[in-house]
Structures are given as C-alpha cells and as structure tokens.
N, C-alpha and C. Protein backbone atom coordinates (compact mmCIF):
# COMPACT_ATOMS: atom_id res chain seq x y z
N UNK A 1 -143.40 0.28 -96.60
CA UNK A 1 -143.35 1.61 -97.17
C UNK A 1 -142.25 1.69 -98.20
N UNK A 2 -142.55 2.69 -98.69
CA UNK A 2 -141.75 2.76 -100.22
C UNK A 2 -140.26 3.89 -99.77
N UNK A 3 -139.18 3.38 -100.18
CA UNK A 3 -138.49 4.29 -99.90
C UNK A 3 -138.45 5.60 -100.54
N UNK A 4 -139.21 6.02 -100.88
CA UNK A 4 -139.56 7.26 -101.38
C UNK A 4 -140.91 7.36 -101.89
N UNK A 5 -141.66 8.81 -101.64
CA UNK A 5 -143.18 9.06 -101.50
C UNK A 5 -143.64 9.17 -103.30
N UNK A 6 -142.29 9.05 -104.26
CA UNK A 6 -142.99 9.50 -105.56
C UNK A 6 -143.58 8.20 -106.22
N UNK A 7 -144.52 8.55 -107.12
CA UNK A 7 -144.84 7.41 -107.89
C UNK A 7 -144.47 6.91 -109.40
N UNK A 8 -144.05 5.95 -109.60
CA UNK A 8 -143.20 5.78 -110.64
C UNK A 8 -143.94 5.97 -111.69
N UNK A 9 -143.08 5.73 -113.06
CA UNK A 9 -143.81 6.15 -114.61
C UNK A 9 -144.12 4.57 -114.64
N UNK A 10 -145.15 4.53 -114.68
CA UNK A 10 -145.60 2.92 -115.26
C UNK A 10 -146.46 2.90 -116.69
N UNK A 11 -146.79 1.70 -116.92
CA UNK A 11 -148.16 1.71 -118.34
C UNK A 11 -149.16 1.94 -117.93
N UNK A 12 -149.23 1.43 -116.49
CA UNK A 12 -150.82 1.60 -115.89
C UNK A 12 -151.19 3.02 -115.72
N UNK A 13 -150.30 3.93 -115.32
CA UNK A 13 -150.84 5.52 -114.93
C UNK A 13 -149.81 6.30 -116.12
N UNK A 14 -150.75 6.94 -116.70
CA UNK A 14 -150.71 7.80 -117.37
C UNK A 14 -149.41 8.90 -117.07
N UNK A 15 -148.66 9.57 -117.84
CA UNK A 15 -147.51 9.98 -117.87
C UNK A 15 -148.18 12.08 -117.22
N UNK A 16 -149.24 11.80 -117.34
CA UNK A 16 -149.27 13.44 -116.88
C UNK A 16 -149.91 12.88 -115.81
N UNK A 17 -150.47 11.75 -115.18
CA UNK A 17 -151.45 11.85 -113.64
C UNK A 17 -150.35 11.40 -112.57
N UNK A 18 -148.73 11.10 -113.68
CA UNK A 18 -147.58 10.83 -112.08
C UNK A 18 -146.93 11.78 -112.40
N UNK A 19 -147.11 12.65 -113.00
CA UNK A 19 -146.31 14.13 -112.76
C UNK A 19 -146.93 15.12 -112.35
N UNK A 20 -148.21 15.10 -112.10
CA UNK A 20 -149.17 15.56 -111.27
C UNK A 20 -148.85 15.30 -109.94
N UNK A 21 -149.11 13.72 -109.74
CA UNK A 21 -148.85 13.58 -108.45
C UNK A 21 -147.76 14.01 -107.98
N UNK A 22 -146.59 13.27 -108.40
CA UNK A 22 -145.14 14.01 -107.76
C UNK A 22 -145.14 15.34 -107.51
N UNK A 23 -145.83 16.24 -108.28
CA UNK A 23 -145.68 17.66 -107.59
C UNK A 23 -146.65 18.60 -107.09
N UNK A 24 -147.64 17.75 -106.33
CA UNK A 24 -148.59 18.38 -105.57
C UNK A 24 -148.60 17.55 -104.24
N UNK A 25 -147.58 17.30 -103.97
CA UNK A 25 -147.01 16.42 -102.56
C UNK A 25 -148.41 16.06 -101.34
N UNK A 26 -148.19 17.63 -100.46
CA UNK A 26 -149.58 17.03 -99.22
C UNK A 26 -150.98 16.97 -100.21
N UNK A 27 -151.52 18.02 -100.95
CA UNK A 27 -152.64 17.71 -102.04
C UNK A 27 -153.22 16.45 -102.48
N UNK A 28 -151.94 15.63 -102.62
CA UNK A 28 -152.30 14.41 -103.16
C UNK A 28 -153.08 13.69 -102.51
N UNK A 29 -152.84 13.39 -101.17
CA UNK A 29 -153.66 12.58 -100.01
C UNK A 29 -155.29 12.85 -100.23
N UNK A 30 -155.54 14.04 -100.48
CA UNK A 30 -156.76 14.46 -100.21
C UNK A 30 -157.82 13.74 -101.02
N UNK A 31 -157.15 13.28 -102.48
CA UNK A 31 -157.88 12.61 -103.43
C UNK A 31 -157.33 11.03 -103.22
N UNK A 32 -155.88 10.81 -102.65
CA UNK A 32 -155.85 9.42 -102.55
C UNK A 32 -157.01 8.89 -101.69
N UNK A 33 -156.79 9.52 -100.59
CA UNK A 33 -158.08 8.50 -99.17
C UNK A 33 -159.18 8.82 -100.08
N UNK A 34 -159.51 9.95 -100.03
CA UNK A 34 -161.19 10.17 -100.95
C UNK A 34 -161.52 8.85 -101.83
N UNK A 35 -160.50 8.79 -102.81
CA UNK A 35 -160.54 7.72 -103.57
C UNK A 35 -160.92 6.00 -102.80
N UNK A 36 -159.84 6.19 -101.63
CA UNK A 36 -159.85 4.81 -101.38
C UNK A 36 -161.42 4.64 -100.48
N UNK A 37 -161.70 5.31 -99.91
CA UNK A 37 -163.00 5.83 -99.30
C UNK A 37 -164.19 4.88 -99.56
N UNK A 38 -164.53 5.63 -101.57
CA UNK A 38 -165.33 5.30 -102.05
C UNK A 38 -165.88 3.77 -101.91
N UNK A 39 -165.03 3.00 -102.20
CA UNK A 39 -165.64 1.41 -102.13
C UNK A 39 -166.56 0.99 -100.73
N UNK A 40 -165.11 1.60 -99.80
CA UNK A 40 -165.82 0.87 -98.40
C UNK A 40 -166.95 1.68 -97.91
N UNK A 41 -167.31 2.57 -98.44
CA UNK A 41 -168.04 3.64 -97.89
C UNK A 41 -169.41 2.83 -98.77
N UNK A 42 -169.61 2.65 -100.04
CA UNK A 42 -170.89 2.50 -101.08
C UNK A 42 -171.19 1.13 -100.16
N UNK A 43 -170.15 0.07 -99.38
CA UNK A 43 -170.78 -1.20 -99.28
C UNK A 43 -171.26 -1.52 -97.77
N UNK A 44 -171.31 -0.18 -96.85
CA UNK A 44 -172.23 -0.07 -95.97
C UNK A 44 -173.24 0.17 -95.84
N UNK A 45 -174.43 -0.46 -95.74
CA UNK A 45 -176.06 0.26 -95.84
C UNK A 45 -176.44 1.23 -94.97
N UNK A 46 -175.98 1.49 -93.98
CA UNK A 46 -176.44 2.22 -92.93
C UNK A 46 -175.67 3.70 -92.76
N UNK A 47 -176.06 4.56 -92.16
CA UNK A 47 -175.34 5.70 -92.05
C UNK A 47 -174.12 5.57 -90.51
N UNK A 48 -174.97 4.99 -89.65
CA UNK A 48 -173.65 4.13 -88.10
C UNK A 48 -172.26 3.57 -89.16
N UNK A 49 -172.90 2.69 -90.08
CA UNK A 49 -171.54 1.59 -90.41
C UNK A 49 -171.04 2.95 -91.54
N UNK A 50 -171.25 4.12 -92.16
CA UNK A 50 -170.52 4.47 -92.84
C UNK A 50 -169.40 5.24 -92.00
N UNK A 51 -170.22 5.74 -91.04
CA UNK A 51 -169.36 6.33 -89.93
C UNK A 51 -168.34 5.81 -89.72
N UNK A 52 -168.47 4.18 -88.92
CA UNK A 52 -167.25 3.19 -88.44
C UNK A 52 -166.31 3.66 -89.53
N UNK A 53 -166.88 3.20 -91.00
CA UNK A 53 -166.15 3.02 -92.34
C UNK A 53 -164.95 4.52 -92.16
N UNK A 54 -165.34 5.31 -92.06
CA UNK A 54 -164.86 6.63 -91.97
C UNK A 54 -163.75 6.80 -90.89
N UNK A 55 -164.00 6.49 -89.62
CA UNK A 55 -163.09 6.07 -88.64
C UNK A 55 -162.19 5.29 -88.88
N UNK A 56 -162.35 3.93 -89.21
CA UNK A 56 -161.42 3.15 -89.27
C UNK A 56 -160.16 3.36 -90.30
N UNK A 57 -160.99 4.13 -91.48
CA UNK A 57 -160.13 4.83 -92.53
C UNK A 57 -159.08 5.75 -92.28
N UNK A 58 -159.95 6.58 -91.75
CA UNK A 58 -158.93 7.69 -90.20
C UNK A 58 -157.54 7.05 -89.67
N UNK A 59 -158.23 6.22 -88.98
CA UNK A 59 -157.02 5.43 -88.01
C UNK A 59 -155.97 4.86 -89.14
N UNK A 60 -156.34 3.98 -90.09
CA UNK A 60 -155.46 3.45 -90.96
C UNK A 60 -154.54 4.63 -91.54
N UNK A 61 -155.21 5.84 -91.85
CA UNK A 61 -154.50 7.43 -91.85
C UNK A 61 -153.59 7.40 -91.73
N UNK A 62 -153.63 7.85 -90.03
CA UNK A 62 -152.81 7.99 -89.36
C UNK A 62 -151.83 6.79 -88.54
N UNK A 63 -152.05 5.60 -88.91
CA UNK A 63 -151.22 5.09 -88.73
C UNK A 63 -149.96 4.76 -89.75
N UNK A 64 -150.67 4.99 -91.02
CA UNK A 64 -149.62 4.85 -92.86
C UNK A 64 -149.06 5.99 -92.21
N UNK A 65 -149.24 7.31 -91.79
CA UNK A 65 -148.21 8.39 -91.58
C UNK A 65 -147.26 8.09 -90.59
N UNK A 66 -147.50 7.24 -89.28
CA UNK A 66 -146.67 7.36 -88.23
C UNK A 66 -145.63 6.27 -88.57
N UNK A 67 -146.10 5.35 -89.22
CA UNK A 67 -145.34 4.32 -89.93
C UNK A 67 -144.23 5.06 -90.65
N UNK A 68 -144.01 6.20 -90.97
CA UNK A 68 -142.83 6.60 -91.51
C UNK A 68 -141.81 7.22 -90.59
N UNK A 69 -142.05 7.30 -89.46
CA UNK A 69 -141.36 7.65 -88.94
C UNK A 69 -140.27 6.71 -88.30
N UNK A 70 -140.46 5.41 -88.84
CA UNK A 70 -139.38 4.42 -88.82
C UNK A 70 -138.64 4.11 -89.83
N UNK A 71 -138.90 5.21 -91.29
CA UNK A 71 -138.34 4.86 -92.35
C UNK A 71 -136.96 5.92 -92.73
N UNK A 72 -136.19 5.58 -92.69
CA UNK A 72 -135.07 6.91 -92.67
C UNK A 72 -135.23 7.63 -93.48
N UNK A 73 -136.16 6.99 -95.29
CA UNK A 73 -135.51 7.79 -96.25
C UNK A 73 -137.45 8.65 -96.00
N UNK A 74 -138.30 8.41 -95.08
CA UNK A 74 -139.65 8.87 -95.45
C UNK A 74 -139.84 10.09 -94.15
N UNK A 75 -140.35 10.97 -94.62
CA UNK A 75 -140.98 11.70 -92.58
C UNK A 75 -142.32 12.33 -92.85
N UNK A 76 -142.94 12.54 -91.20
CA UNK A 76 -144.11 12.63 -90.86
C UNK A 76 -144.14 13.91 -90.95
N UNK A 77 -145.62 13.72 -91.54
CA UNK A 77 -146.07 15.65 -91.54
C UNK A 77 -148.20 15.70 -91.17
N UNK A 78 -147.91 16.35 -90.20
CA UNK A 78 -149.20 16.62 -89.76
C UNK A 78 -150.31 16.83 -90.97
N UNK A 79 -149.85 17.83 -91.83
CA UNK A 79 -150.37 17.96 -93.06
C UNK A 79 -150.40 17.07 -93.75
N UNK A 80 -149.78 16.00 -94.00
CA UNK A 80 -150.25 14.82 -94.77
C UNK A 80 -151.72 13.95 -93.83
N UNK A 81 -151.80 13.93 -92.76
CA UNK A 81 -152.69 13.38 -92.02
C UNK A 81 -153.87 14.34 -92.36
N UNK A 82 -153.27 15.68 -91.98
CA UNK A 82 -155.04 16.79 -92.40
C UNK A 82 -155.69 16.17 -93.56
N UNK A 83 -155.05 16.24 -94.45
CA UNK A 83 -155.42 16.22 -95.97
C UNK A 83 -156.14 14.63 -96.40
N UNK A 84 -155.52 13.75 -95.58
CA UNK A 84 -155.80 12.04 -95.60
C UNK A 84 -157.46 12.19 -95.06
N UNK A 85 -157.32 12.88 -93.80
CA UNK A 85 -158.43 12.94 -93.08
C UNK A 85 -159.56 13.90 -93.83
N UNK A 86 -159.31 14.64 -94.02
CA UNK A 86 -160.16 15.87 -95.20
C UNK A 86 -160.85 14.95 -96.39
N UNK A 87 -159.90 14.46 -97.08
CA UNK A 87 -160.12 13.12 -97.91
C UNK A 87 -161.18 12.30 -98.00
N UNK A 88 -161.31 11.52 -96.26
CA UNK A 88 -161.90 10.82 -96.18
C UNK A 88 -163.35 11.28 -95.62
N UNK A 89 -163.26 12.42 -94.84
CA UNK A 89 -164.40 13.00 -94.55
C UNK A 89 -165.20 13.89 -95.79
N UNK A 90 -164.52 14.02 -96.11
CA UNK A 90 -165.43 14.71 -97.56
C UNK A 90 -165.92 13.76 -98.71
N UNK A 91 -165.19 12.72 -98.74
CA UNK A 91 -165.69 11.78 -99.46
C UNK A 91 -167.02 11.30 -98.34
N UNK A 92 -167.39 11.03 -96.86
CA UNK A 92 -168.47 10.50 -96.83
C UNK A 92 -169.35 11.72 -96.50
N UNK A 93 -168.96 13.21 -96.41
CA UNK A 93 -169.72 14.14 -96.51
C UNK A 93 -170.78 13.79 -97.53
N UNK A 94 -170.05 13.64 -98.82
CA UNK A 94 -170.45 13.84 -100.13
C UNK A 94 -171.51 12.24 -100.45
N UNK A 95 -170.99 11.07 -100.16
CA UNK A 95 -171.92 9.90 -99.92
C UNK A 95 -172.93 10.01 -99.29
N UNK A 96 -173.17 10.84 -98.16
CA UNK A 96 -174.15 10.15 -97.10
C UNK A 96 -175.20 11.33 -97.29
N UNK A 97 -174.69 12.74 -98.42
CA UNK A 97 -175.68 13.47 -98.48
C UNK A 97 -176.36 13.29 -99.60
N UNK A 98 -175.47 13.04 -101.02
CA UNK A 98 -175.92 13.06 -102.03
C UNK A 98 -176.46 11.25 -102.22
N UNK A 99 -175.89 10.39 -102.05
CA UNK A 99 -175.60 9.38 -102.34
C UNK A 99 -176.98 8.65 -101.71
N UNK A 100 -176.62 8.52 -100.18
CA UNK A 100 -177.61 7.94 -99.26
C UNK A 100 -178.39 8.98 -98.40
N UNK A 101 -178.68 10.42 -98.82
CA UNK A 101 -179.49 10.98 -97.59
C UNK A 101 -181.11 11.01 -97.65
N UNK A 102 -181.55 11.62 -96.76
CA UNK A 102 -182.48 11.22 -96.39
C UNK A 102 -183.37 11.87 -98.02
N UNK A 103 -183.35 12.31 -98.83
CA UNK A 103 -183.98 13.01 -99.84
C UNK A 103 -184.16 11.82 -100.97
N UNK A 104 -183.69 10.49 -100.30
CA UNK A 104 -183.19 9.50 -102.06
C UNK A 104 -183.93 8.43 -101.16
N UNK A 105 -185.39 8.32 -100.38
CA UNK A 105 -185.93 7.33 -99.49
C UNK A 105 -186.45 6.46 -100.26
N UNK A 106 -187.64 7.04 -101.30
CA UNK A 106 -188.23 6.48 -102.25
C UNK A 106 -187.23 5.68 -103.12
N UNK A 107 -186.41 6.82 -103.56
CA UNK A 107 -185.64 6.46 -105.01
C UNK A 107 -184.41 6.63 -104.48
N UNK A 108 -183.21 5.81 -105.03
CA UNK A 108 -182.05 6.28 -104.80
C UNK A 108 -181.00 5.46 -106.00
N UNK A 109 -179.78 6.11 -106.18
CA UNK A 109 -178.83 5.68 -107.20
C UNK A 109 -178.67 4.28 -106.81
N UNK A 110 -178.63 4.08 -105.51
CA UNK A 110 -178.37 2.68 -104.92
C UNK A 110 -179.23 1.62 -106.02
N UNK A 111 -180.87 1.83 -105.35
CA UNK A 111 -181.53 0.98 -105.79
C UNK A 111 -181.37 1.05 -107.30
N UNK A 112 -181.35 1.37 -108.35
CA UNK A 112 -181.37 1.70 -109.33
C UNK A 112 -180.15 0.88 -110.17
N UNK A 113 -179.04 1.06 -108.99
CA UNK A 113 -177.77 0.63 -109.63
C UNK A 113 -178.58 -1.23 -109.52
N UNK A 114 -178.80 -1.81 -108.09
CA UNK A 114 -179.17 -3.00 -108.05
C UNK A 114 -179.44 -3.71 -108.99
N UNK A 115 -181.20 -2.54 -109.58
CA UNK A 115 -181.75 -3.19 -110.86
C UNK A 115 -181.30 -3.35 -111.38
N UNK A 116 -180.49 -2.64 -111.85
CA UNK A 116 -179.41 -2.85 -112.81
C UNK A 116 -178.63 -3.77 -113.11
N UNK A 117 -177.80 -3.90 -111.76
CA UNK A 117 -177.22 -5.59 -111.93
C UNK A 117 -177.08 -7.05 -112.04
C-alpha cells in the first residue's frame, strides 16, 4: 500500500483526471472497482462464473481496505468498501443485463465483437 491514498501527477493521467480523483475521496472507488470489474467480468461466459467474478472482486474489496489498517499513514472506512462494492455490483448489474442478458440470445455485442477479431 501506498503511503498515502492520493494519486500522483504523472504523463500517463491527465492533469484534471488526478485532481479529480484526489478530491472526490470515497466516490472514487465506485468507478475504480467498476473499472477494474470490466475485464474479468467480459471473460466469463456464463452468468454462475460472472457472479464468482463479482464475489471474488468483493472479497479482494474488502480485503485492499482492511489491509490498511496496518498502515499508520492509511485508515479504514466502511464507506470506502460500500462504494468498492457498489462499483463492482453495478458494473455486473450493467454486464449481465445489457451486455449478456437474456434479450442478446440470437445476437449479442459478444458475438459480433468475435467476428470481428
């Protein structure tokens, strides 16, 4: 863990998306997990394994939060876990309805993307 939760000015991120971040503190989580979500979530076929995917994401959650509570300069906040968890459940809300539900049987972005590749 980082001794402190801000994220630095680098070349890679843009000078208004880390001054964003730095000052929307618990907020941030909600789009970090969402974000991190996405990959493991698109490379499960099934709706069971997106679930696991979703859980296990969870747990990793809440364990990056409890992990600070061994860090002197970092501390735990329930609200950072809501928001991690919100994150990640809304990101496979949003997958498993729009993405993979039952309305995309015939056709779906999936298959499409395949052809594609």
């Amino acid at each position: 863990l980082k001794a402190s939760g801000n994220v630095p000015s680098t070349r890679l991120i843009p000078d208004w998306l880390t001054h964003w971040v730095n000052h929307h503190g618990v907020l941030r989580n909600l789009f970090a997990y969402g974000l991190l979500a996405v990959p493991f979530l698109f490379r499960e076929p099934r709706s069971t394994g997106r679930i696991r995917v979703a859980l296990c994401l969870s747990v990793f959650a809440v364990a990056m939060e409890c992990a600070q509570l061994y860090s002197p300069t970092r501390w735990f906040d329930f609200a950072d876990i809501g928001m991690s968890l919100l994150g990640i459940g809304s990101m496979w809300g949003i997958i498993e309805v729009f993405w993979c539900g039952p309305r995309h049987n015939n056709f779906s972005m999936r298959r499409l993307l395949q052809y594609l590749a």
